[in-house]
C-alpha atoms as a PDB file:
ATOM      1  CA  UNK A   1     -50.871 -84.132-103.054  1.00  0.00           C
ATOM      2  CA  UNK A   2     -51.791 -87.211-101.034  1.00  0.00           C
ATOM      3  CA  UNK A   3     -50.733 -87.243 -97.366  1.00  0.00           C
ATOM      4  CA  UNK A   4     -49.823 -90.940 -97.766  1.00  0.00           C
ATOM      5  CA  UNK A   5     -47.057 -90.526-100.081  1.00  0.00           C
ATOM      6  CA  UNK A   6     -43.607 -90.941 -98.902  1.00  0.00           C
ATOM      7  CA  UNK A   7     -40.413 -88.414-100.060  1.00  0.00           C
ATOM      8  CA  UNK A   8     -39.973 -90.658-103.144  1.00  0.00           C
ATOM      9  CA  UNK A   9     -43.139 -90.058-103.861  1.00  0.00           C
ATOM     10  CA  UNK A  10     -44.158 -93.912-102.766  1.00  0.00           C
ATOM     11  CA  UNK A  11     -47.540 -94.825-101.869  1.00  0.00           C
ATOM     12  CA  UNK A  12     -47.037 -95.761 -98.172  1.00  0.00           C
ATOM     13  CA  UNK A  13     -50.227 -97.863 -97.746  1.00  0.00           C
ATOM     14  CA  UNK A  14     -48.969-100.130-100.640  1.00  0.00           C
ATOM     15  CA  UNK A  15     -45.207-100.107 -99.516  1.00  0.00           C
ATOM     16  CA  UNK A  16     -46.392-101.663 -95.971  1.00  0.00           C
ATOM     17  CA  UNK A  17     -49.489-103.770 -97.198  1.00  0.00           C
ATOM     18  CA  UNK A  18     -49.685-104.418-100.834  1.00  0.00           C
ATOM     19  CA  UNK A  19     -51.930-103.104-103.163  1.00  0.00           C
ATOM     20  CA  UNK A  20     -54.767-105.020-101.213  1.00  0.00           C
ATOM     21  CA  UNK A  21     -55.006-102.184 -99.136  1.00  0.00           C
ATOM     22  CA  UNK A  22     -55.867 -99.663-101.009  1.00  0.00           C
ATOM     23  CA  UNK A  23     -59.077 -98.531-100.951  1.00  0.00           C
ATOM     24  CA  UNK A  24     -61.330 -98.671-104.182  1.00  0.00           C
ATOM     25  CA  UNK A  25     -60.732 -95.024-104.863  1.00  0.00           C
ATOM     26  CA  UNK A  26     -56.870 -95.513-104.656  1.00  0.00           C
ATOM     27  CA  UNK A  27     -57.091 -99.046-106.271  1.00  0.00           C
ATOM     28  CA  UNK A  28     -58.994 -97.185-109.531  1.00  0.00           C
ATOM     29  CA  UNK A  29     -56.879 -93.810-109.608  1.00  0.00           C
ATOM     30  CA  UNK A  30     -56.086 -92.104-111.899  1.00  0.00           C
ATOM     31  CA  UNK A  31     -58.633 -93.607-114.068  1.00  0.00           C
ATOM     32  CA  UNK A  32     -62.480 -91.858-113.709  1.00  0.00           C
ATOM     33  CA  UNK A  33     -65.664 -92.571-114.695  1.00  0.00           C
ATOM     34  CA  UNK A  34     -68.761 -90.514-116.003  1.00  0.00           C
ATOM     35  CA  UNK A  35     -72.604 -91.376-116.367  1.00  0.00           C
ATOM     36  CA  UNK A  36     -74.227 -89.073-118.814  1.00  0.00           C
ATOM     37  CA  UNK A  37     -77.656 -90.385-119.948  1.00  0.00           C
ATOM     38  CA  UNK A  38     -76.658 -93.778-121.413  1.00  0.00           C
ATOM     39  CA  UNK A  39     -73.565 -93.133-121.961  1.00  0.00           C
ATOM     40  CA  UNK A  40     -70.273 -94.257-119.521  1.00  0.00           C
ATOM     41  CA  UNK A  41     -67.288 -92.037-120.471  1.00  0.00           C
ATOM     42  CA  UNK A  42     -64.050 -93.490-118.914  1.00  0.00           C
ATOM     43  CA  UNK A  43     -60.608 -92.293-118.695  1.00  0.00           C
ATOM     44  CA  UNK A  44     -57.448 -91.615-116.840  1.00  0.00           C
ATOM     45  CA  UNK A  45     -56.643 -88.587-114.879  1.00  0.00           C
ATOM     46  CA  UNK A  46     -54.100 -85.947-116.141  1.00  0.00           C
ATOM     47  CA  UNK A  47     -52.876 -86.042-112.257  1.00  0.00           C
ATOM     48  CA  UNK A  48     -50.327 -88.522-113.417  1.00  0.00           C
ATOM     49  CA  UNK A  49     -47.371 -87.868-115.699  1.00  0.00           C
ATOM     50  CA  UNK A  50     -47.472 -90.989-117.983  1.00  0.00           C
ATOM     51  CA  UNK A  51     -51.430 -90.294-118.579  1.00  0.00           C
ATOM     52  CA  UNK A  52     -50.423 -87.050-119.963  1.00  0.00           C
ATOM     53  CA  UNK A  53     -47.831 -89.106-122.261  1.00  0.00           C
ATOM     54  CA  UNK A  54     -50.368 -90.905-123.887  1.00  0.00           C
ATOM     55  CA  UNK A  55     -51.354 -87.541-125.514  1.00  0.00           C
ATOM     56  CA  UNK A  56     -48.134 -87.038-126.700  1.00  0.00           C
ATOM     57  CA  UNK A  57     -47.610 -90.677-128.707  1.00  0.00           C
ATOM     58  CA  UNK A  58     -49.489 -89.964-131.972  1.00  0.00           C
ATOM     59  CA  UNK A  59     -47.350 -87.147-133.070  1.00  0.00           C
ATOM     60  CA  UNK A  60     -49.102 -87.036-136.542  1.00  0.00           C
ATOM     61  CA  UNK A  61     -52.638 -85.638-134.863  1.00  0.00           C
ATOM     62  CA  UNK A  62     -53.330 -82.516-132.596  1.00  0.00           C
ATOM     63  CA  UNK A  63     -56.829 -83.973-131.766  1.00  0.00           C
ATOM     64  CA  UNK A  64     -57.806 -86.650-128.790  1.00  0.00           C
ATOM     65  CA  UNK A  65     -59.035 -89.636-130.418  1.00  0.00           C
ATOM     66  CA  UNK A  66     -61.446 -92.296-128.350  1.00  0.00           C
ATOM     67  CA  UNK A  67     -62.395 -95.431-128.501  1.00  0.00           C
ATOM     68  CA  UNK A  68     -66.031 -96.652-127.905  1.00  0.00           C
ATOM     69  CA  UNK A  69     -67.494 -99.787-127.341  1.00  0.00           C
ATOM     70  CA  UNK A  70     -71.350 -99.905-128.183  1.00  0.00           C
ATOM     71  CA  UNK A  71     -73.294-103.042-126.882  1.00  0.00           C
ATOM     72  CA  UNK A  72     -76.343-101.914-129.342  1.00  0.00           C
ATOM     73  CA  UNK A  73     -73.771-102.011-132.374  1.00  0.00           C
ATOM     74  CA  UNK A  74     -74.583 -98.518-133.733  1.00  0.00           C
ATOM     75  CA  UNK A  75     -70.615 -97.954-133.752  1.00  0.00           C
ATOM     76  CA  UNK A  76     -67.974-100.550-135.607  1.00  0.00           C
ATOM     77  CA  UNK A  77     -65.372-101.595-133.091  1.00  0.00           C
ATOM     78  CA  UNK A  78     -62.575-100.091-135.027  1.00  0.00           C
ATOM     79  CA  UNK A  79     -64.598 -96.998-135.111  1.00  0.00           C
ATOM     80  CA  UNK A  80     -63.127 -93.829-133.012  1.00  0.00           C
ATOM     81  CA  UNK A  81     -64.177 -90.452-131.738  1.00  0.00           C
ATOM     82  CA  UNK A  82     -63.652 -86.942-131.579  1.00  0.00           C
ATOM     83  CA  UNK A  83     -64.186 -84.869-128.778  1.00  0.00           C
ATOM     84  CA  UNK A  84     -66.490 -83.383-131.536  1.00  0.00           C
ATOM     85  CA  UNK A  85     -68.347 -86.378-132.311  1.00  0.00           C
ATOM     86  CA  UNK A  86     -69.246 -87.298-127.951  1.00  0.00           C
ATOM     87  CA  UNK A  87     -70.675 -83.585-127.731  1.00  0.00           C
ATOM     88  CA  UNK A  88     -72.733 -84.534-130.911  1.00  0.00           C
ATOM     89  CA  UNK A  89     -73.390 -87.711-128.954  1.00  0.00           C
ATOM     90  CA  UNK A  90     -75.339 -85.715-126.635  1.00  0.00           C
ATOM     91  CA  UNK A  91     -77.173 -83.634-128.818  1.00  0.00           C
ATOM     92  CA  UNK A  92     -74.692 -80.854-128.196  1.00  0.00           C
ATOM     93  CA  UNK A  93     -74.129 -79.987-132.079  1.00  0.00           C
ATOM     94  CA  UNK A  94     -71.224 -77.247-131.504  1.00  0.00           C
ATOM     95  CA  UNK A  95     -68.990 -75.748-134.070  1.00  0.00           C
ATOM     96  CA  UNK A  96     -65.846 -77.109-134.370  1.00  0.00           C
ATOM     97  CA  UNK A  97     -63.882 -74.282-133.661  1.00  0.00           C
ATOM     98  CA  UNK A  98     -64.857 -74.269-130.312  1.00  0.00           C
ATOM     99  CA  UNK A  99     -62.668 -77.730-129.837  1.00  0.00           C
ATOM    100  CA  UNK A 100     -59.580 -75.688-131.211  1.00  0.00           C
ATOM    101  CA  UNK A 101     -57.190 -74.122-128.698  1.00  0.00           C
ATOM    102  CA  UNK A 102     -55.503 -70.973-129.199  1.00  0.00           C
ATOM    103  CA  UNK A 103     -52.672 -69.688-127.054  1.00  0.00           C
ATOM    104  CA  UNK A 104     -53.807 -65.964-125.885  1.00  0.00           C
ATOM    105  CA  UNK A 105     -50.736 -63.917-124.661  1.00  0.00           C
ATOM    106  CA  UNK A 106     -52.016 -61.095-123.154  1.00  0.00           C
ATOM    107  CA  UNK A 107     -51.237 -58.505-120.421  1.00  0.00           C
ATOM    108  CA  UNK A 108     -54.259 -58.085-119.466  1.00  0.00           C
ATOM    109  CA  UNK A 109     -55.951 -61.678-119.315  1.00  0.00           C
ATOM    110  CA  UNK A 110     -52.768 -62.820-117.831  1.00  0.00           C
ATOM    111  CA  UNK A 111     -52.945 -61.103-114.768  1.00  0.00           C
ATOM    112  CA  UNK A 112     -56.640 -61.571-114.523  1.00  0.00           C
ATOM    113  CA  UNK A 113     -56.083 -65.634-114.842  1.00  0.00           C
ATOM    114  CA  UNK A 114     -53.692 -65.288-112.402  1.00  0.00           C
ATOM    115  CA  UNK A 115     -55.459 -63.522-109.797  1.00  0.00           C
ATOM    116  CA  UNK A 116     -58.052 -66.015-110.003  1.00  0.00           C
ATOM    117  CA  UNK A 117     -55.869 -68.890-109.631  1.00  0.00           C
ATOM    118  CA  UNK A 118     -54.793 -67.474-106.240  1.00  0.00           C
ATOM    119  CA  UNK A 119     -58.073 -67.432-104.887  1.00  0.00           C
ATOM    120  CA  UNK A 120     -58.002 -71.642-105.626  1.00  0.00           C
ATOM    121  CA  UNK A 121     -57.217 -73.476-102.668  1.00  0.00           C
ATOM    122  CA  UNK A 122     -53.359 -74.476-102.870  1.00  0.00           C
ATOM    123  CA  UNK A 123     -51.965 -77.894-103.169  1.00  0.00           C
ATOM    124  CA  UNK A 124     -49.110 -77.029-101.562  1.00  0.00           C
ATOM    125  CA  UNK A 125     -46.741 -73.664-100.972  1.00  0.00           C
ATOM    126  CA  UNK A 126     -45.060 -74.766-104.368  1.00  0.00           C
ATOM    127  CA  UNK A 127     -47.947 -73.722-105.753  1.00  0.00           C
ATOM    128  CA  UNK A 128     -48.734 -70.772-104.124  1.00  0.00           C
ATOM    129  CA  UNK A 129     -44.768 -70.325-105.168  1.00  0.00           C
ATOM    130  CA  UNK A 130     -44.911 -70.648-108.623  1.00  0.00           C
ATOM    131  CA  UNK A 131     -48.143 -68.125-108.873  1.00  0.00           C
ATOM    132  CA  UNK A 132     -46.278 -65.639-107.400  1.00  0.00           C
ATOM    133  CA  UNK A 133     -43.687 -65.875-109.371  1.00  0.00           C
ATOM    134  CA  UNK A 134     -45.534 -66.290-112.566  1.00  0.00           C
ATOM    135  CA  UNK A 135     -47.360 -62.562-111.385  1.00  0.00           C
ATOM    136  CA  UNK A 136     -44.068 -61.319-110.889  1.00  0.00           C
ATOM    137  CA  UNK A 137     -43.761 -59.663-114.528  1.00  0.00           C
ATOM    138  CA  UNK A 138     -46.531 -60.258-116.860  1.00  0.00           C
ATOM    139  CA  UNK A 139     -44.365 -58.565-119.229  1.00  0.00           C
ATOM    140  CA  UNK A 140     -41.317 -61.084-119.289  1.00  0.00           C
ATOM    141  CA  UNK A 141     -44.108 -63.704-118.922  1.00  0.00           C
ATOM    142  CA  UNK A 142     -45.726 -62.865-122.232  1.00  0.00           C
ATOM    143  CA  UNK A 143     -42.157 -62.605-124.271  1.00  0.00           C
ATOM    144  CA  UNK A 144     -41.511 -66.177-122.770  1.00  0.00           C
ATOM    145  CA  UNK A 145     -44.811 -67.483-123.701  1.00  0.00           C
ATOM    146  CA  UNK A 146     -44.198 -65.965-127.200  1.00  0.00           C
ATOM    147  CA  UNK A 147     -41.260 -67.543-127.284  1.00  0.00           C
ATOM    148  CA  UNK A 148     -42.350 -70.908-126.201  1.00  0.00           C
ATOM    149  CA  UNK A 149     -45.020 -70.979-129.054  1.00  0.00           C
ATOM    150  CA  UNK A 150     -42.525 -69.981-131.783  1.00  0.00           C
ATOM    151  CA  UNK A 151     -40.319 -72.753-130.862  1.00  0.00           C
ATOM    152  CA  UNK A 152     -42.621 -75.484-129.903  1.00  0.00           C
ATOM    153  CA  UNK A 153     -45.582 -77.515-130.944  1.00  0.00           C
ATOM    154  CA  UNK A 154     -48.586 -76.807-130.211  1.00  0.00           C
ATOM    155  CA  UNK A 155     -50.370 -79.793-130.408  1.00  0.00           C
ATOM    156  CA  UNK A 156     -49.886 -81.553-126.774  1.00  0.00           C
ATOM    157  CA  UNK A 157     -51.949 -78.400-125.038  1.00  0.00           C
ATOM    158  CA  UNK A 158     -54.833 -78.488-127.701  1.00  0.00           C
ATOM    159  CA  UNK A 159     -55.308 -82.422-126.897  1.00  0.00           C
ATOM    160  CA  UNK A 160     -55.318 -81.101-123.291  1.00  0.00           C
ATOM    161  CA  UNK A 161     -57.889 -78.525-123.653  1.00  0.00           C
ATOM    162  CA  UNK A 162     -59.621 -81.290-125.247  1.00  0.00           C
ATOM    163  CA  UNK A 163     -59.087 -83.713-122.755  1.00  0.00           C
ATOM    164  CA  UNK A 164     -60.318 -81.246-119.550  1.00  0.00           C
ATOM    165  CA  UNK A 165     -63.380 -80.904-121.688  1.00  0.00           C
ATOM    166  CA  UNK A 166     -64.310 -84.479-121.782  1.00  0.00           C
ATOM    167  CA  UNK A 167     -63.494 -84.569-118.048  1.00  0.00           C
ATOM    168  CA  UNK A 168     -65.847 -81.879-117.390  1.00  0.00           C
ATOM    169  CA  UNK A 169     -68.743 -82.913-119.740  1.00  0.00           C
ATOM    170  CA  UNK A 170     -71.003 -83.941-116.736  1.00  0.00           C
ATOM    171  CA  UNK A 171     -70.500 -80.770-114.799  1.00  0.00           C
ATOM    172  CA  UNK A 172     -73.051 -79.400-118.327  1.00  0.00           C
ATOM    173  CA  UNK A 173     -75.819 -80.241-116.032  1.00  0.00           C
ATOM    174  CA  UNK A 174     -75.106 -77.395-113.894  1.00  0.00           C
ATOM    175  CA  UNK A 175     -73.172 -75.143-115.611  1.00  0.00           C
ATOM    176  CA  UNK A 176     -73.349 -73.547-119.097  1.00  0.00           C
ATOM    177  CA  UNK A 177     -70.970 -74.541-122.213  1.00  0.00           C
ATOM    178  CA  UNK A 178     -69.422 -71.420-122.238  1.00  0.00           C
ATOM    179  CA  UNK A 179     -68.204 -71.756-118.373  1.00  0.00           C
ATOM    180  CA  UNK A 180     -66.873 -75.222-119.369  1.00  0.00           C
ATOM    181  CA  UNK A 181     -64.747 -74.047-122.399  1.00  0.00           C
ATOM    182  CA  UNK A 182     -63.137 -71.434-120.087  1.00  0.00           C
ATOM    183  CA  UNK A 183     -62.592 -73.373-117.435  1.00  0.00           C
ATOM    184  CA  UNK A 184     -60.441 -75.470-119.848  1.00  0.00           C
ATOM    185  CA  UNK A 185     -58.845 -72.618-122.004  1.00  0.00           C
ATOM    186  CA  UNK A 186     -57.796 -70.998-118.737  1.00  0.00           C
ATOM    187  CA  UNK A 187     -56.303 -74.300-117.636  1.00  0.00           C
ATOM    188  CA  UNK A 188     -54.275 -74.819-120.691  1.00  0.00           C
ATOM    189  CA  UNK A 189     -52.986 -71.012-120.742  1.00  0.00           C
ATOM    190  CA  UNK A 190     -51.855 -71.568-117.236  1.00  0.00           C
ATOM    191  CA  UNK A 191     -50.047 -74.976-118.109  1.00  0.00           C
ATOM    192  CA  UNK A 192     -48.735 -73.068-121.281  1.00  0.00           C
ATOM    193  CA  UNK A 193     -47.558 -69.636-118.128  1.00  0.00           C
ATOM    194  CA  UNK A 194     -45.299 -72.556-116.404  1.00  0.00           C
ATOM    195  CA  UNK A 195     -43.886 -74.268-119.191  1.00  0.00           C
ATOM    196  CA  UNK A 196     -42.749 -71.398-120.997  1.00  0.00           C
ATOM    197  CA  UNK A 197     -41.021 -70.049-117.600  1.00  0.00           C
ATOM    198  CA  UNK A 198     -39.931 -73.782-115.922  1.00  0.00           C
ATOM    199  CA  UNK A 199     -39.939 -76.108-118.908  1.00  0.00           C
ATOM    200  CA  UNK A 200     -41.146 -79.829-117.970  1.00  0.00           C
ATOM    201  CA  UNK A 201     -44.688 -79.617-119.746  1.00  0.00           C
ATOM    202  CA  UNK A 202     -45.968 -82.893-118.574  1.00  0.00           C
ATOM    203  CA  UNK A 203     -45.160 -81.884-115.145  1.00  0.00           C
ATOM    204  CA  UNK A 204     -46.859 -78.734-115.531  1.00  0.00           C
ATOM    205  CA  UNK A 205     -49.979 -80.668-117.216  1.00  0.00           C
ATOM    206  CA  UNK A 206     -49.901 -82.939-114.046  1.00  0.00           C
ATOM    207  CA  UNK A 207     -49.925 -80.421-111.699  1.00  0.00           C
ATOM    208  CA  UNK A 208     -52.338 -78.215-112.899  1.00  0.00           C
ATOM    209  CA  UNK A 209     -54.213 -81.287-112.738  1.00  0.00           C
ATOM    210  CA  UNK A 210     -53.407 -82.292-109.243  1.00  0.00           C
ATOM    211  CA  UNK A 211     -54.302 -78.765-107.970  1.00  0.00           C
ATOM    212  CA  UNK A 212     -57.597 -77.852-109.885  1.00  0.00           C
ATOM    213  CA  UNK A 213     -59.386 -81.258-111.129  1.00  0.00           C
ATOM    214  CA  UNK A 214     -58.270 -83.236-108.264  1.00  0.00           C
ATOM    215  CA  UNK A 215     -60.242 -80.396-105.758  1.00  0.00           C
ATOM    216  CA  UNK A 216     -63.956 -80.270-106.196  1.00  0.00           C
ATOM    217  CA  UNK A 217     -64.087 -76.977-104.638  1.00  0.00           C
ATOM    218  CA  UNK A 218     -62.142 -75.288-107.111  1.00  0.00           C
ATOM    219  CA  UNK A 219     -63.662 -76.973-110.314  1.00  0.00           C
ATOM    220  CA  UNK A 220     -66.697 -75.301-108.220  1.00  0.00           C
ATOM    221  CA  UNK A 221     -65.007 -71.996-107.280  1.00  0.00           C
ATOM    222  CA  UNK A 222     -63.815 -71.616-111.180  1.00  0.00           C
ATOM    223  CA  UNK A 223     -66.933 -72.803-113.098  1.00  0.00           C
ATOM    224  CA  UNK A 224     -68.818 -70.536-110.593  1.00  0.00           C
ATOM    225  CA  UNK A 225     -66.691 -67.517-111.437  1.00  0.00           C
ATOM    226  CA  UNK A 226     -67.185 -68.574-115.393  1.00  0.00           C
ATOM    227  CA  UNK A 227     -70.445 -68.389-115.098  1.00  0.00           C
ATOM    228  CA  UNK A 228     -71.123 -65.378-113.177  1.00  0.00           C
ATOM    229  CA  UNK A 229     -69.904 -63.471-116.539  1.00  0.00           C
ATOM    230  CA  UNK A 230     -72.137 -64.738-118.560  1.00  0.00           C
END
């Protein structure tokens, strides 16, 4: 959580001197930018609540859909994207199951996921809070989360899993596929922990977000850990 915030949860820079002073990292966030060979893949950061409601507006689709604009006109501008299709962009020609999220309610996995998430380097003691109490009972955990899927849909955390994989594209250059696709199916299991338990799954989209993407060191410490099983 930025220092700079006030209780309201007020930027405190732009409260006292307008948005001109903001830096150009504050002035662009939550939005990002990636360089991948020729290609520039923008977006907006899950860290904020109403970027994770975009996902949520076409209720008819559980897959991320993208715009691209080509200046060599290879693609129509009315043309849009998979997450499928940008891998393919890249010569990455993946099955498509791997794009597919599946919830994985397990004893086992739970407490493993868990256990690595308290190693990460805490946001805040709410955090650290609501992993403990998440660890608490694995087995209440897993009849909530079976619960949770029964009675809701699960197409907002397979457009996240989908979305934390286009974030992480770039990080392909030093770490291998199959580190990146747990990386984000861990992060959507945990999101899918704290909703079942709290509720509020934008909140709990946000911050996962806040607390893993928005910390280099654990994107490292995780995709390090990924890897070392391979």
């Amino acid at each position: 959580m930025c220092p700079l915030l006030n209780e309201q949860g007020l930027c405190k820079v732009v409260l006292e001197l307008g948005e001109e002073g903001l830096c150009d990292t504050c002035h662009m966030h939550p939005r990002f930018y990636k360089y991948i060979e020729d290609l520039e893949l923008c977006g907006v950061g899950l860290s904020c609540e109403a970027t994770v409601e975009l996902l949520t507006e076409d209720t008819q689709s559980d897959q991320v859909i993208f715009t691209i604009e080509d200046d060599q006109g290879e693609f129509s501008p009315d043309e849009r994207l998979t997450i499928q299709n940008i891998f393919e962009l890249l010569a990455l020609d993946i099955d498509s199951s791997y794009f597919q999220y599946s919830p994985n309610p397990d004893v086992q996995y739970y407490a493993k996921l868990l256990n690595l998430y308290g190693t990460t380097e805490p946001i805040d003691e709410e955090w650290t809070t609501q992993i403990n109490i998440l660890s608490h009972d694995t087995g209440k955990l897993i009849t909530a989360v079976q619960s949770y899927i029964e009675n809701h849909d699960m197409g907002l955390f397979n457009k996240v899993f989908q979305y934390i994989l286009y974030r992480q594209i770039d990080m392909l250059a030093d770490y291998s596929l199959e580190a990146i696709l747990s990386y984000a199916r861990d992060g959507v299991e945990y999101i899918l922990m704290a909703s079942a338990l709290e509720g509020l799954p934008l909140k709990q989209v946000a911050r996962w977000s806040q607390q893993i993407e928005y910390d280099e060191d654990n994107v490292d410490l995780l995709l390090q850990h990924y890897d070392s099983l391979q």
